[in-house]
Structures are given as structure tokens and as C-alpha cells.
N, C-alpha and C. Protein backbone atom coordinates (compact mmCIF):
# COMPACT_ATOMS: atom_id res chain seq x y z
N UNK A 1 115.88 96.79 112.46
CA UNK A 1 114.58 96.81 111.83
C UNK A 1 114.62 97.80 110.66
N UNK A 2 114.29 97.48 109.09
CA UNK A 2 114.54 98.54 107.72
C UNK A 2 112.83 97.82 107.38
N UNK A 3 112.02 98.63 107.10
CA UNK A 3 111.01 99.26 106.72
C UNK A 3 110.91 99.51 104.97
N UNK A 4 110.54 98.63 104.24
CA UNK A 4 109.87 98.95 103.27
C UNK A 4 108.79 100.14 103.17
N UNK A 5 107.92 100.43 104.08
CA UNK A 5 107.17 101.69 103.98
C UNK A 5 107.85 102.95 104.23
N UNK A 6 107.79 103.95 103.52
CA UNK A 6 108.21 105.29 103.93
C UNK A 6 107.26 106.34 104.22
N UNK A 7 106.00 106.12 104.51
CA UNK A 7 104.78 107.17 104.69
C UNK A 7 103.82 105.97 104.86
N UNK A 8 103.17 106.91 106.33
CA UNK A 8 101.54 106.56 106.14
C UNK A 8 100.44 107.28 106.21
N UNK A 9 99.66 107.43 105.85
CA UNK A 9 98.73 108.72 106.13
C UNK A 9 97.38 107.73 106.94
N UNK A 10 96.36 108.24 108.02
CA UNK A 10 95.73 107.49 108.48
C UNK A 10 94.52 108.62 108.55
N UNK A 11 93.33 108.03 108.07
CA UNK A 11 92.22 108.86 108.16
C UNK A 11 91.42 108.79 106.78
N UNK A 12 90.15 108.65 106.63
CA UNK A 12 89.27 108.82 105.38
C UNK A 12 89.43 109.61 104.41
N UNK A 13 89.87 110.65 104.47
CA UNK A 13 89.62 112.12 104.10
C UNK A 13 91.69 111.95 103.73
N UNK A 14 92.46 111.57 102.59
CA UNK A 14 93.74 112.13 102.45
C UNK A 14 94.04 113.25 103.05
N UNK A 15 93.03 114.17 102.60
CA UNK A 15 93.64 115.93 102.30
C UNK A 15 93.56 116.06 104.18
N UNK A 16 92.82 115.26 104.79
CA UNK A 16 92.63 115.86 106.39
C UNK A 16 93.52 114.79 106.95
N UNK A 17 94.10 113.42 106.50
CA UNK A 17 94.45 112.73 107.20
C UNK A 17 95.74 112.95 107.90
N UNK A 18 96.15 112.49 109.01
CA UNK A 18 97.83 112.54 109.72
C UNK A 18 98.50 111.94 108.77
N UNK A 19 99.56 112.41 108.53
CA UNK A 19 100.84 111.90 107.65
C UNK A 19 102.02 111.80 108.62
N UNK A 20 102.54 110.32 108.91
CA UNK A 20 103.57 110.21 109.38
C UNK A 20 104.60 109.42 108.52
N UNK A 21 106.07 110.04 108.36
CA UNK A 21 107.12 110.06 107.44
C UNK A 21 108.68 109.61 108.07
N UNK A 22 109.09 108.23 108.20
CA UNK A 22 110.12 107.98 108.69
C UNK A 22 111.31 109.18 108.33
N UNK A 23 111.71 109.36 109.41
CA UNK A 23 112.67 110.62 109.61
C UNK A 23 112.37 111.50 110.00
N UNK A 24 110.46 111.86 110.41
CA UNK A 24 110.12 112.65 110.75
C UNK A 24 110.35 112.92 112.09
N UNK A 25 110.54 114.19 112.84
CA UNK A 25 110.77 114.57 114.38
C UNK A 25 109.22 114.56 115.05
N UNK A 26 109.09 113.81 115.89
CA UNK A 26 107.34 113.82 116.76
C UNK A 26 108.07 113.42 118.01
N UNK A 27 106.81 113.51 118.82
CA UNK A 27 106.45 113.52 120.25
C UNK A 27 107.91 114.10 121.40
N UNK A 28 108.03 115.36 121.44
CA UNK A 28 109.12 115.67 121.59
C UNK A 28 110.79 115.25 121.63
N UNK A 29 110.97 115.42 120.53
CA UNK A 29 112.28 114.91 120.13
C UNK A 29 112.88 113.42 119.60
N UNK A 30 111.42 112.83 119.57
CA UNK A 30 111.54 111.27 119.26
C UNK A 30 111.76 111.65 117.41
N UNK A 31 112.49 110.81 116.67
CA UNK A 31 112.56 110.67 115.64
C UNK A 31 111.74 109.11 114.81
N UNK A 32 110.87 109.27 113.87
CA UNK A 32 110.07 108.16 113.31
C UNK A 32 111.50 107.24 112.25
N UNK A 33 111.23 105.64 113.06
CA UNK A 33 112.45 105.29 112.89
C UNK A 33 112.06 103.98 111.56
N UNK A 34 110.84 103.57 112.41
CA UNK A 34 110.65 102.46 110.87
C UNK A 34 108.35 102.61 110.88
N UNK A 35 107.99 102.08 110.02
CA UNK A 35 107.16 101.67 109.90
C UNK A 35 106.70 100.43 109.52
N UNK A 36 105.85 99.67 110.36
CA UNK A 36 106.10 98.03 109.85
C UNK A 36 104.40 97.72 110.16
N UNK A 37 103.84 96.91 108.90
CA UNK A 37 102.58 96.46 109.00
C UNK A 37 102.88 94.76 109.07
N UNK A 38 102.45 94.27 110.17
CA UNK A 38 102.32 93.17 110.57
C UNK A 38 101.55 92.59 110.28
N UNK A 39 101.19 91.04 110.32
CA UNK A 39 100.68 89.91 109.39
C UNK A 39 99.31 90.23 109.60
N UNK A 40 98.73 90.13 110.67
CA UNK A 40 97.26 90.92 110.61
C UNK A 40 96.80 92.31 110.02
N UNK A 41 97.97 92.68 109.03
CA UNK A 41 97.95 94.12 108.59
C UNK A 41 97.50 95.37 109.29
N UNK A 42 97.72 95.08 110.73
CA UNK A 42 98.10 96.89 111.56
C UNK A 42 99.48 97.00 111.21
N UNK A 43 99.78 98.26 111.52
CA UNK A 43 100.54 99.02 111.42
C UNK A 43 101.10 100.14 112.38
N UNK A 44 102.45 99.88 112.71
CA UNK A 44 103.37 99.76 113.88
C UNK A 44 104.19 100.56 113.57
N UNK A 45 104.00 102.24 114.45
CA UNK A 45 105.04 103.36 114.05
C UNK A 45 105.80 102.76 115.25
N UNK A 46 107.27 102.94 115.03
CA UNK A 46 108.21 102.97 115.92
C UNK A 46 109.13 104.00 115.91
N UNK A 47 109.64 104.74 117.42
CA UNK A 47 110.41 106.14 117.42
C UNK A 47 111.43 105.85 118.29
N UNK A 48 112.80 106.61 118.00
CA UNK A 48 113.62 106.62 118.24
C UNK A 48 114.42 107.74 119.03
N UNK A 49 114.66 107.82 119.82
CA UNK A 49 115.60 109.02 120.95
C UNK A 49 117.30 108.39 121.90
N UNK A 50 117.74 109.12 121.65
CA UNK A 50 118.97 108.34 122.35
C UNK A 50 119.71 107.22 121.92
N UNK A 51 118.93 106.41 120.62
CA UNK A 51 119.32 105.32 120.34
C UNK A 51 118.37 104.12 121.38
N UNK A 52 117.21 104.55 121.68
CA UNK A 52 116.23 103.67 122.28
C UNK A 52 114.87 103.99 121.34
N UNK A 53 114.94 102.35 121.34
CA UNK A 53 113.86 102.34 120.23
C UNK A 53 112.50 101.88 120.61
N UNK A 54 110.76 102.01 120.57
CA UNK A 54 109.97 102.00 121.25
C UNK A 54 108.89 102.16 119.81
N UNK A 55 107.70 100.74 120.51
CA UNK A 55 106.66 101.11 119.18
C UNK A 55 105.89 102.59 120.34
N UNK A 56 105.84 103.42 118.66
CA UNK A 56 104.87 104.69 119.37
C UNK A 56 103.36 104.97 118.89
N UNK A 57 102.73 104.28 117.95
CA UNK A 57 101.59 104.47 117.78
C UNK A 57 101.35 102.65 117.21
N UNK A 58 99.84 102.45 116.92
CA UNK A 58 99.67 101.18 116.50
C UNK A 58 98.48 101.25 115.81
N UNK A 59 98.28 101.02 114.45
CA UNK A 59 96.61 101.56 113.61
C UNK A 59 96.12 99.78 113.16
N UNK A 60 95.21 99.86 113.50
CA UNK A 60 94.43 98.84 112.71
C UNK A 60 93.59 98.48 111.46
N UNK A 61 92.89 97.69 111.14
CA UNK A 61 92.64 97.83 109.63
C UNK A 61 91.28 98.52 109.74
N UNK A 62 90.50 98.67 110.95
CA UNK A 62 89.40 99.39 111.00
C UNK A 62 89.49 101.10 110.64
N UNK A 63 90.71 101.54 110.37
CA UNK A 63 90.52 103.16 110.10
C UNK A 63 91.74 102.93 108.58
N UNK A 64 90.97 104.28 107.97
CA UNK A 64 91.73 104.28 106.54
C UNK A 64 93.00 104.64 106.64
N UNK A 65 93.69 103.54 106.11
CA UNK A 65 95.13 103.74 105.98
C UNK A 65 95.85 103.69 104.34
N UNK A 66 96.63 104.43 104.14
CA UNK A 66 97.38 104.50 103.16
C UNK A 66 98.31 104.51 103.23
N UNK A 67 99.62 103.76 102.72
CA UNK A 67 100.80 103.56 102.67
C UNK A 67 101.59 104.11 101.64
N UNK A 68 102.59 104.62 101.72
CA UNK A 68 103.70 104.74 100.70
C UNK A 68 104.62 104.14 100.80
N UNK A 69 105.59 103.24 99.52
CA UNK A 69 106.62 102.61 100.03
C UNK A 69 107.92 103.23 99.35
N UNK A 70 109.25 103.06 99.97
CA UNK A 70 110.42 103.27 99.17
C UNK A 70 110.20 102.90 97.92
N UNK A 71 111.09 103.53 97.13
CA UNK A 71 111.35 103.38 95.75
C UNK A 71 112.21 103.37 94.85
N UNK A 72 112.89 102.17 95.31
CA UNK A 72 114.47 102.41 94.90
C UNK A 72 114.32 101.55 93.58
N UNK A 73 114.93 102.02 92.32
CA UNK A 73 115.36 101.70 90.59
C UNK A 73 116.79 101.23 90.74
């Protein structure tokens, strides 16, 4: 699974919102492995430990979401 998104921030408010960042270390020792928004446009953190991979959070289109994507030239 490779992830076009590299950041999402979730919440109304940017400056207050959660920012989660593939590569980031969360929920003890899990590493953020992809981010993937699915055809109904939620959005599906998945984390990684051991080489076991697991969706770990799931946002819907009812709360403010913002995306960042890779940016490869």
C-alpha cells in the first residue's frame, strides 16, 4: 500500500487541529505507515509495528479535514 497523501490535519481550527504525518511514531511504538482516502472520501490512517500492518484511525467527511500530498518534480 504507497499513499499519495503525506499529512492530514483533522479539526476546524488548522492552528488547533491533530496533524498526523506518515513516518510519524504514535500509539506506542506504532509507526504511521500510509494514509488513504477512500471512494466515499474518509480517510484511513494505517500503522505499522513489527511489520504488521492495521487501519488505526478512520475520519469521515463530517469533520474538517485537510490533506497534504507528496510532491515529487
Amino acid at each position: 500500500m504507497e499513499s499519495q497523501i503525506r499529512k492530514i490535519s483533522i479539526g476546524r481550527d488548522y492552528k488547533d487541529a491533530m496533524h498526523y504525518s506518515v513516518g510519524q511514531e504514535v500509539y506506542g511504538g506504532h509507526t504511521i505507515k500510509d494514509i488513504i482516502q477512500s471512494n466515499d472520501n474518509s480517510v484511513t490512517i494505517f500503522i505499522v509495528k513489527d511489520e504488521e500492518l492495521k487501519p488505526w484511525k478512520k475520519f469521515n467527511t463530517f469533520v474538517g479535514i485537510a490533506l497534504e500530498y507528496n510532491l515529487e518534480y
